[in-house]
Protein backbone atom coordinates (compact mmCIF):
# COMPACT_ATOMS: atom_id res chain seq x y z
CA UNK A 1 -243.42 17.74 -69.08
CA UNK A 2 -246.38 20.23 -70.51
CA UNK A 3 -249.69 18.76 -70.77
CA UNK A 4 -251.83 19.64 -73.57
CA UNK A 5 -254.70 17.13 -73.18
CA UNK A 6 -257.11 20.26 -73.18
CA UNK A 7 -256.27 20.61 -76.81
CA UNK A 8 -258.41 19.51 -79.72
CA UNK A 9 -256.68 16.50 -81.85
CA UNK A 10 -256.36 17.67 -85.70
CA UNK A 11 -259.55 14.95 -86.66
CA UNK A 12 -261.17 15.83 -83.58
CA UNK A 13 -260.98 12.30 -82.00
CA UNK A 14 -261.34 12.25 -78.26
CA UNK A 15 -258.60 10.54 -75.58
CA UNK A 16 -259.25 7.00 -75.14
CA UNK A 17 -258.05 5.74 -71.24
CA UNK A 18 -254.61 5.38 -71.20
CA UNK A 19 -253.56 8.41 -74.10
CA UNK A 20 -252.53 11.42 -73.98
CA UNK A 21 -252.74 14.37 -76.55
CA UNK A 22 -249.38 15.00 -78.04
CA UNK A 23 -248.38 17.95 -80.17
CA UNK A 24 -247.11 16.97 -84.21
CA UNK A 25 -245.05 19.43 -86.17
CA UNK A 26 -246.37 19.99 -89.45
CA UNK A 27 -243.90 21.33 -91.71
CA UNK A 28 -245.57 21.53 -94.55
CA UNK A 29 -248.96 23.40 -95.34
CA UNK A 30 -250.13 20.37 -98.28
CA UNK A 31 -250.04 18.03 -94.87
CA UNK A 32 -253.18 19.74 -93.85
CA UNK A 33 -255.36 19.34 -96.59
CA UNK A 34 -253.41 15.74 -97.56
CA UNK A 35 -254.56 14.77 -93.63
CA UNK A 36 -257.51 16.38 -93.14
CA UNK A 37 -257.02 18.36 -90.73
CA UNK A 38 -259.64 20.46 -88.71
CA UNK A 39 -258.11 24.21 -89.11
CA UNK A 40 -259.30 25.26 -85.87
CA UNK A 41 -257.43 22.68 -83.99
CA UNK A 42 -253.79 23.71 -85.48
CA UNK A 43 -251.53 26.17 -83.42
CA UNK A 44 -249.29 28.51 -84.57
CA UNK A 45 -246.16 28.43 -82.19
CA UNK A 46 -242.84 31.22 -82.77
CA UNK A 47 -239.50 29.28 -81.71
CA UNK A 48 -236.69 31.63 -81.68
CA UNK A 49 -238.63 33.96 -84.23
CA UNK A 50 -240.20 31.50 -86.34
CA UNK A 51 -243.19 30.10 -86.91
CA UNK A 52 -244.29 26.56 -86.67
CA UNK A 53 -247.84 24.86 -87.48
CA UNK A 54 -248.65 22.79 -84.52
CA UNK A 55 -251.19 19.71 -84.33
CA UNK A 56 -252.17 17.21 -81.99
CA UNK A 57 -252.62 14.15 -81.55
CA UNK A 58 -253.62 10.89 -78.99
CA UNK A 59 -251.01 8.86 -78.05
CA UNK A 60 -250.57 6.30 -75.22
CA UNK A 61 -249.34 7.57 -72.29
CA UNK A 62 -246.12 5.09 -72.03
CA UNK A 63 -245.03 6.79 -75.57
CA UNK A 64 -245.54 10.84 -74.25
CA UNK A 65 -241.68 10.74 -73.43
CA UNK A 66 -240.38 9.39 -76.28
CA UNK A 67 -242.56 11.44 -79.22
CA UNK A 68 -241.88 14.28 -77.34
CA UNK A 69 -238.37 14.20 -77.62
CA UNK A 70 -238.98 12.99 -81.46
CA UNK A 71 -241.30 16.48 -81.90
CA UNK A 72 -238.90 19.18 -80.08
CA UNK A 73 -235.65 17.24 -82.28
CA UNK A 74 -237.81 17.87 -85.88
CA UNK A 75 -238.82 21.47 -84.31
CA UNK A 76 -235.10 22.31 -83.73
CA UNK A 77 -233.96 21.04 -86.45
CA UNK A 78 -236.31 22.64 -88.70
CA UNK A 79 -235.86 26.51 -86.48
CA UNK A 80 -232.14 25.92 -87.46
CA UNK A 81 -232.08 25.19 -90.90
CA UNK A 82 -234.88 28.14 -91.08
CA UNK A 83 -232.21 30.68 -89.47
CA UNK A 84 -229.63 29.51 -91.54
CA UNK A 85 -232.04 29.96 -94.76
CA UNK A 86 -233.05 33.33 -93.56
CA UNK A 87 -229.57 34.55 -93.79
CA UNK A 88 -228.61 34.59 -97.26
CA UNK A 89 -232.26 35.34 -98.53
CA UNK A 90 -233.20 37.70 -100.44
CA UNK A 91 -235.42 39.09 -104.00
CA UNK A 92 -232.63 40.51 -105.97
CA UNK A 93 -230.32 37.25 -105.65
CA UNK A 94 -233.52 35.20 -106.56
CA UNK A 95 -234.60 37.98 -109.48
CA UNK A 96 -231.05 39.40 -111.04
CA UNK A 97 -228.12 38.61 -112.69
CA UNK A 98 -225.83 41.11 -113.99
CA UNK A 99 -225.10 40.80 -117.33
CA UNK A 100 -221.12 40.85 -117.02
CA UNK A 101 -221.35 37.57 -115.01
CA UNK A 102 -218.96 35.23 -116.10
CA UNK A 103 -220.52 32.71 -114.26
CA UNK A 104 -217.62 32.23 -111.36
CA UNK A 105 -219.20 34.36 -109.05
CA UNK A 106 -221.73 33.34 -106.22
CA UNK A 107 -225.42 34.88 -107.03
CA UNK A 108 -226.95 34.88 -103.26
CA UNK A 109 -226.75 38.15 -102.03
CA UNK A 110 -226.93 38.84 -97.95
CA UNK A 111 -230.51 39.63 -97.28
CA UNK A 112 -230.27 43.22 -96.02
CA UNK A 113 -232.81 41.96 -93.40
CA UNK A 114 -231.66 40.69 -90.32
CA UNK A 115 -234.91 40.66 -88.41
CA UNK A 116 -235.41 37.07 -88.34
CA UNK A 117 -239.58 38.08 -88.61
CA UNK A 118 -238.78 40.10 -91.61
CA UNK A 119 -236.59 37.38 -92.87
CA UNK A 120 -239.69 34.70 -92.52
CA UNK A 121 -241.98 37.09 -94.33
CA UNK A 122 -239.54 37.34 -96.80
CA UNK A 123 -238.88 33.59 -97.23
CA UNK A 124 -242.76 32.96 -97.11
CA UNK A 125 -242.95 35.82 -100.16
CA UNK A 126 -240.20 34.00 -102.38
CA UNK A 127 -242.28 30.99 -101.62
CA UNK A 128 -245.69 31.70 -103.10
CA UNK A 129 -243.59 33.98 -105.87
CA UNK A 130 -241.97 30.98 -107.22
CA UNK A 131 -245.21 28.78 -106.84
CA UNK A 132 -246.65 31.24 -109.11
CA UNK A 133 -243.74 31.43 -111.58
CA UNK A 134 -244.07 27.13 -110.94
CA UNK A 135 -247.99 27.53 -112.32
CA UNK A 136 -247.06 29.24 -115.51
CA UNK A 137 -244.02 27.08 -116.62
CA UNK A 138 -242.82 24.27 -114.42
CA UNK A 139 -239.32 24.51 -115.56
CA UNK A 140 -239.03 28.64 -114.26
CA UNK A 141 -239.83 27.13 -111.20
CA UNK A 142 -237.41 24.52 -110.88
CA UNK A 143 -234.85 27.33 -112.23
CA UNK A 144 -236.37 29.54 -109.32
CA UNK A 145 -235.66 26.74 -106.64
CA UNK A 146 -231.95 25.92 -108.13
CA UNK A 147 -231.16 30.04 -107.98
CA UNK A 148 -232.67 30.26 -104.07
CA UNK A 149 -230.33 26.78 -103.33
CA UNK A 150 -227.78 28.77 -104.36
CA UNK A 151 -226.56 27.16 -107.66
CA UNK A 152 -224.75 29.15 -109.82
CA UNK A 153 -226.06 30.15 -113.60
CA UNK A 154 -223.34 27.60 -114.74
CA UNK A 155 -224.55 24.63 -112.65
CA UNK A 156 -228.35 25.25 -113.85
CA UNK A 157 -227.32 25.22 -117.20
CA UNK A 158 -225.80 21.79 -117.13
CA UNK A 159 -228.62 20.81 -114.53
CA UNK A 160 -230.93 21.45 -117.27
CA UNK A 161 -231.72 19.41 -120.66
CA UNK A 162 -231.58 22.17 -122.98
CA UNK A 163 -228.77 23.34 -125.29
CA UNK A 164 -226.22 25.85 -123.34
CA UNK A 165 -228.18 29.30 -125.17
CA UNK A 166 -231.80 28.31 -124.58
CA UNK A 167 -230.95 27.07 -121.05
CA UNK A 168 -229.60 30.56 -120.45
CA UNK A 169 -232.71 31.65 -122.34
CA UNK A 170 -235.02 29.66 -119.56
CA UNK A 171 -232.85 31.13 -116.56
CA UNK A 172 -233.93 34.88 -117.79
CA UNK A 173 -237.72 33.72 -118.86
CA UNK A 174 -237.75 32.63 -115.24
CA UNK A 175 -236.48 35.90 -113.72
CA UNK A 176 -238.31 37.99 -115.83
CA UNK A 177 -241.69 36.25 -115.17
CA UNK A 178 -240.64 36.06 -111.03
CA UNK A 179 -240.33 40.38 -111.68
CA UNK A 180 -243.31 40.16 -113.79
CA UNK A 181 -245.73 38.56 -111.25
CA UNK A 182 -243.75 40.77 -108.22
CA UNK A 183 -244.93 43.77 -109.64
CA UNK A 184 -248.21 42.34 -109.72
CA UNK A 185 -248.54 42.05 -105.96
């Protein structure tokens, strides 16, 4: 079993006797700032092309075995549903709607990237995009995050509490503004 007591903890605490520094996936960047956490101690790691935040942290020695098995499950778990994300990605699906769509068909389009690097860039760019879109109307962003789930335009317009023509109304704001911002960057 790797050994990483020579690493830093995230809040810079040294080993007590008896623990051993474990590593702690951090999934989500708001867990850094919500924790804390010392910037410099954080690893970047790439499991089967992607990229995961790592931090550490003491634990007793007795428990090494058992978190470790915890951390590589949520790492694997998390590389998976990444891949499976990656696949179906992409800015036009998230962006356009043709205007003949009668609301049967399904909107994701195959991300013509199949670089699972490219893919992550692109998933990390739809990201901050629709965090954008979010800080200018928090409803576009909800539409933004139903559209990348994969809901059709039908489903967000019940999912919505709007009347049927100014739902479809927010649905376009939302893409527009998403294109708006992109050609921005």
């Amino acid at each position: 079993m790797a050994n990483y007591d020579n690493r830093k903890s995230y809040n810079n605490k040294p080993l007590k006797d008896g623990e051993t520094m474990i590593p702690v996936f951090i999934p989500e960047r708001s867990m850094i700032k919500n924790y804390n956490m010392d910037r410099k101690n954080l690893e970047t790691w790439r499991i089967d092309g992607v990229n995961i935040t790592v931090a550490f942290t003491p634990a007793r020695i007795e428990q090494k075995e058992t978190l470790m098995s915890v951390f590589w499950a949520e790492v694997r778990e998390y590389v998976r549903e990444q891949v499976q994300y990656f696949e179906h990605y992409s800015y036009e699906a998230l962006t356009e709607w043709d205007s003949d769509d009668n609301d049967n068909s399904h909107h994701w389009d195959p991300a013509s990237e199949t670089d699972t690097e490219g893919s992550v860039l692109l998933r990390l760019a739809i990201d901050q995009l629709i965090e954008e879109v979010r800080a200018v109307d928090p409803v576009y962003g909800i539409v933004l995050d139903l559209i990348r789930e994969g809901y059709e335009r039908k489903e967000i317009v019940e999912m919505l509490d709007y009347e049927k023509s100014q739902s479809y109304r927010k649905i376009q704001e939302a893409q527009n503004k998403a294109k708006e911002i992109y050609n921005r960057w």
